[in-house]
Protein backbone atom coordinates (compact mmCIF):
# COMPACT_ATOMS: atom_id res chain seq x y z
CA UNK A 1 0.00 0.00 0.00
CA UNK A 2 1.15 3.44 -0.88
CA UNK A 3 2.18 5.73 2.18
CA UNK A 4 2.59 9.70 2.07
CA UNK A 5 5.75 9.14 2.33
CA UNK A 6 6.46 7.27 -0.40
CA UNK A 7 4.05 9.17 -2.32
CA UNK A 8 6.27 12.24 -1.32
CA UNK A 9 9.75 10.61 -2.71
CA UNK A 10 8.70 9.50 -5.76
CA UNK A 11 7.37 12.83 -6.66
CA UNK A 12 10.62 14.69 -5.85
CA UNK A 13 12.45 11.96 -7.34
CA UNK A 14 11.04 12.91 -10.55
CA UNK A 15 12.21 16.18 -10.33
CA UNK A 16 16.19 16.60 -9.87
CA UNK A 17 15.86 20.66 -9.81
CA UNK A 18 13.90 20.03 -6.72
CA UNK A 19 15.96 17.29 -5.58
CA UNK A 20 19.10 19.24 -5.91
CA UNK A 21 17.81 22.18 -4.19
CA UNK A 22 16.42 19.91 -0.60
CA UNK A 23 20.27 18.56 -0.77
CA UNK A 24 21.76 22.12 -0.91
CA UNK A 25 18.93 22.76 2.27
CA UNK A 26 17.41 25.70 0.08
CA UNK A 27 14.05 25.21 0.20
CA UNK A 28 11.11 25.63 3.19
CA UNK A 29 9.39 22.40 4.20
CA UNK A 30 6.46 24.36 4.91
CA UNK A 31 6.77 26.56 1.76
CA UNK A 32 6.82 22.95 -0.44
CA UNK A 33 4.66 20.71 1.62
CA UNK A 34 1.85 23.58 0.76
CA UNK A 35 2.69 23.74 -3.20
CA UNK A 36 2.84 19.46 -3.23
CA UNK A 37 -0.12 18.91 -1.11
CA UNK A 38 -2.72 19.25 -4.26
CA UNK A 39 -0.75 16.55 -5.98
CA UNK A 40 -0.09 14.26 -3.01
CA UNK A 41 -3.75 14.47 -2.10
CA UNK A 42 -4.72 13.26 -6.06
CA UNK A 43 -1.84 10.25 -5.77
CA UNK A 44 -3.45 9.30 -2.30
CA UNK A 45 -6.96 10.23 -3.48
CA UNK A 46 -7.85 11.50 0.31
CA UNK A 47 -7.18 14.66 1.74
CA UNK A 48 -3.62 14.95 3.42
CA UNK A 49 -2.48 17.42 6.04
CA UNK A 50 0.31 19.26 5.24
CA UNK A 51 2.21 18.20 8.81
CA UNK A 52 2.19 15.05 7.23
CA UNK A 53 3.96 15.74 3.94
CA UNK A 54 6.72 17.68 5.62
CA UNK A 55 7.62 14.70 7.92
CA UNK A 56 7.75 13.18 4.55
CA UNK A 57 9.81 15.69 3.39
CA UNK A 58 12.32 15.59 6.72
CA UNK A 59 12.64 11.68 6.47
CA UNK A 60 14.10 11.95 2.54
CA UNK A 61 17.33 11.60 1.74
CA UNK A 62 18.35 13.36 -1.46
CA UNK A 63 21.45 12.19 -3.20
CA UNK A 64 23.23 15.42 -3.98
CA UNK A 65 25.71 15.57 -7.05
CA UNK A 66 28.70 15.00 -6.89
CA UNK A 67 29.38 17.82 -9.92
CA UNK A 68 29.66 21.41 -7.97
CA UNK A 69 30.41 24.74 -9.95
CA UNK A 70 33.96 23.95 -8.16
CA UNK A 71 34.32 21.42 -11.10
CA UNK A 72 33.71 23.77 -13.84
CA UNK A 73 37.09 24.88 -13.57
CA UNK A 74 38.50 21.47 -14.36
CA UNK A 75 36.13 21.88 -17.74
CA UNK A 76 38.79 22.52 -20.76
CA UNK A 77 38.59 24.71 -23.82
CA UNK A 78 35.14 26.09 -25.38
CA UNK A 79 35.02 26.79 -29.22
CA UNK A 80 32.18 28.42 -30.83
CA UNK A 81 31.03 27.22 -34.24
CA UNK A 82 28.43 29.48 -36.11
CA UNK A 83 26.91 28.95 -39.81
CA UNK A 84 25.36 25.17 -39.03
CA UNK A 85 22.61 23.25 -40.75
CA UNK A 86 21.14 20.50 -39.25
CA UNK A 87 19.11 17.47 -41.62
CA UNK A 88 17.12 14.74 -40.35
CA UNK A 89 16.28 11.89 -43.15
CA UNK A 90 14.43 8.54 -42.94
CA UNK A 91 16.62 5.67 -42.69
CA UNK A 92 16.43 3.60 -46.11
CA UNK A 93 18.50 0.96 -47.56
CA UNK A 94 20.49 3.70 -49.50
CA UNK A 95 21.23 5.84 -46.71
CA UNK A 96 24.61 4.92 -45.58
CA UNK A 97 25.40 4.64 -49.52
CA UNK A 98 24.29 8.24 -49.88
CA UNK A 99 26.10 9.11 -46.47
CA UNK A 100 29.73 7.75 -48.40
CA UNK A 101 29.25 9.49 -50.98
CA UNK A 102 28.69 12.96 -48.97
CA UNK A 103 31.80 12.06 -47.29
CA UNK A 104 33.51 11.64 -50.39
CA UNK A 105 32.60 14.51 -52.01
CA UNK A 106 34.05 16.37 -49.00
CA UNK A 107 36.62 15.05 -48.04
CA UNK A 108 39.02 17.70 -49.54
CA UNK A 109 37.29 20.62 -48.18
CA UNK A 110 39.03 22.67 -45.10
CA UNK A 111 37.70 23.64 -42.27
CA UNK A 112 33.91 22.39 -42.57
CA UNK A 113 31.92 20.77 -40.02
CA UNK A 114 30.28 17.54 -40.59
CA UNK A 115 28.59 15.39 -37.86
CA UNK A 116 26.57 12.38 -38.64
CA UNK A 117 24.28 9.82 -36.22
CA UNK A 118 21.49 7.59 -36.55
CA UNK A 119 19.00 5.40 -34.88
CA UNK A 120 16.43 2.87 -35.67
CA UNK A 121 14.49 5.19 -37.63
CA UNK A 122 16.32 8.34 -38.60
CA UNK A 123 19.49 9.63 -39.77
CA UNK A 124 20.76 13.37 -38.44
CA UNK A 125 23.35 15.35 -40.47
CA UNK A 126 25.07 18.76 -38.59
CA UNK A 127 26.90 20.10 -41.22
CA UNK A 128 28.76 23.86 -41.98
CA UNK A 129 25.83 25.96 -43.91
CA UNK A 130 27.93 25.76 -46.80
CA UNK A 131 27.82 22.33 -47.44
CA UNK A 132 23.72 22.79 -47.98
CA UNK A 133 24.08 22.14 -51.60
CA UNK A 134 25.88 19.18 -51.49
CA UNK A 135 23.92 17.18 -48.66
CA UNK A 136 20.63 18.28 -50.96
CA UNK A 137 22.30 16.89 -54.18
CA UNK A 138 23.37 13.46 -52.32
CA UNK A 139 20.45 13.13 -50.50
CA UNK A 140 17.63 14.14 -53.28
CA UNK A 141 15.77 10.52 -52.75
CA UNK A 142 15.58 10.18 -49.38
CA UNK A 143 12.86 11.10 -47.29
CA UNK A 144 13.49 14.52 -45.26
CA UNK A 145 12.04 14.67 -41.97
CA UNK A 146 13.89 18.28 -40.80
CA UNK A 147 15.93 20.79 -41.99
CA UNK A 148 17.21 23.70 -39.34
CA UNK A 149 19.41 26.25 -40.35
CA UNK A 150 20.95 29.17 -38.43
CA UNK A 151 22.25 27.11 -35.72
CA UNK A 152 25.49 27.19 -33.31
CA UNK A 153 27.58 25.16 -31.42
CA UNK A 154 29.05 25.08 -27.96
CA UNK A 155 32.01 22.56 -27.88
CA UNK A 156 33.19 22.51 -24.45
CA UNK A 157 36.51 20.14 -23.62
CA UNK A 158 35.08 17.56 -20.59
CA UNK A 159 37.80 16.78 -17.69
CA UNK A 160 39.62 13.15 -17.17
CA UNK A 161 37.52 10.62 -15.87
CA UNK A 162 34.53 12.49 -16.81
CA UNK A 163 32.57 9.26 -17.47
CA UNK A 164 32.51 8.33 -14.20
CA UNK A 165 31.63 11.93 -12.98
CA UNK A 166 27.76 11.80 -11.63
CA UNK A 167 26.02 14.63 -12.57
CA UNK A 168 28.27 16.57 -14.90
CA UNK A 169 25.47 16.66 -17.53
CA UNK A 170 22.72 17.71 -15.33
CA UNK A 171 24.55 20.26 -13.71
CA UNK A 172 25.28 21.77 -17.38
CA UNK A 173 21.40 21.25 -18.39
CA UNK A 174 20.15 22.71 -14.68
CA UNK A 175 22.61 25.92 -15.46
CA UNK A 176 21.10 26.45 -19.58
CA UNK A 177 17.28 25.79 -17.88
CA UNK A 178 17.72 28.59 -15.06
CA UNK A 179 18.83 31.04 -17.92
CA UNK A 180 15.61 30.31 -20.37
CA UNK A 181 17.79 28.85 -22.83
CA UNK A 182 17.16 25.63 -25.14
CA UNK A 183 19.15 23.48 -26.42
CA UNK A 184 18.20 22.09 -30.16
CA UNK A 185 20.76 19.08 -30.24
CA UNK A 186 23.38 17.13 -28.68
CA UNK A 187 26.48 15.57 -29.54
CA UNK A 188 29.14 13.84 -27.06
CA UNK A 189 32.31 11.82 -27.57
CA UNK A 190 34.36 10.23 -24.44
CA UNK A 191 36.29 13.86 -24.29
CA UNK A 192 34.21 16.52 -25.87
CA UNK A 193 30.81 17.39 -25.70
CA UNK A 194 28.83 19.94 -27.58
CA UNK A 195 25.50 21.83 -27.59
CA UNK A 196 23.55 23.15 -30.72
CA UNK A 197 21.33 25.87 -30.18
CA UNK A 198 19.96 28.56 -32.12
CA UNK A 199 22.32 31.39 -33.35
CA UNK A 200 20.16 34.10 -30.68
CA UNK A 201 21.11 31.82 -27.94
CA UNK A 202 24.68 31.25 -28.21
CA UNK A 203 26.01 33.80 -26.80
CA UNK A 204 23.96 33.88 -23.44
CA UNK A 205 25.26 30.37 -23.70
CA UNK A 206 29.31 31.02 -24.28
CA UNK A 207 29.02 33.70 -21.37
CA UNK A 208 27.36 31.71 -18.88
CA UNK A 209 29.41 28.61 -19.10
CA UNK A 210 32.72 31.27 -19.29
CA UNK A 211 31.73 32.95 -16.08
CA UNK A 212 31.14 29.55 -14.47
CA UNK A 213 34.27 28.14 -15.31
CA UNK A 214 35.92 31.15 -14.11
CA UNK A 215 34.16 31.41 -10.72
């Protein structure tokens, strides 16, 4: 049977901005216990006094992260990319055949971007403006699901061991959600990872991640 309590947890479970904020001690028992009572109340489908859900609230244990703005400064170089294009096809049995030949037909060219990844269903090309032409031309059967232009990248070089670091991620996301700003795509590798966002955002985005790493 379900108790407050566990009613409680599993709501702020679901929410790491408010778990975060209990583990840093920021936030009024009485202040929340009032705002989650309406939902608490609908999950338990009786009326619950507030006392109860802040007992609830006393007995949980958040598990803070382990990534602090004291980390940021361990975060390596951050490049700016402007001028990108972003494609999204259908995958088809002549997509990676199509995908070779792009590659091919590039592969002399300086100083363009080019990122490609797929799933089950779709295939997603990042590539420098200039290249628009080209992708179009080797792509001209397939099936396109997307095109976004006037996009921007934030390439920021992660620390060692940054695998194992719990939290890195979220703390980046928490820091881009607090400032309003969205991110349209997302790229990783073991060592670098990079956000694409549209060209009005990326400079609220460069600045914010600067003064962090420099605080």
């Amino acid at each position: 049977m379900k108790t407050i309590s566990t009613c409680v947890h599993d709501i702020i479970r679901h929410q790491p901005f408010l778990d975060d904020a209990l583990a840093r001690n920021i936030i009024n028992f009485s202040s929340l216990a009032a705002d989650l009572q309406p939902q608490v109340e609908k999950e338990m489908r009786k009326p619950v006094k507030q006392g109860s859900i802040i007992m609830a609230l006393r007995r949980y244990s958040p598990k803070r992260s382990k990534f602090t703005s004291n980390n940021f400064r361990k975060l390596g170089d951050i490049v700016v990319r402007s001028g990108i294009t972003e494609y999204t096809y259908l995958n088809s049995k002549t997509i990676i055949a199509n995908k070779a030949k792009l590659l091919d037909s590039v592969k002399d060219q300086v100083g363009i971007y080019l990122n490609y990844s797929s799933n089950y269903q779709e295939s997603n090309f990042l590539v420098s403006t200039s290249l628009k032409e080209t992708v179009e031309e080797n792509f001209r059967n397939e099936i396109k699901v997307n095109e976004k232009n006037d996009l921007a990248s934030i390439t920021i070089a992660l620390p060692e061991g940054n695998t194992k670091t719990i939290g890195l991620y979220f703390y980046i996301f928490k820091l881009l959600a607090y400032e309003g700003i969205p991110v349209y795509e997302i790229i990783s590798t073991t060592n670098y990872f990079s956000l694409f966002l549209e060209s009005e955002y990326v400079n609220q985005a460069f600045y914010l991640m600067n003064e962090i790493k420099a605080s």
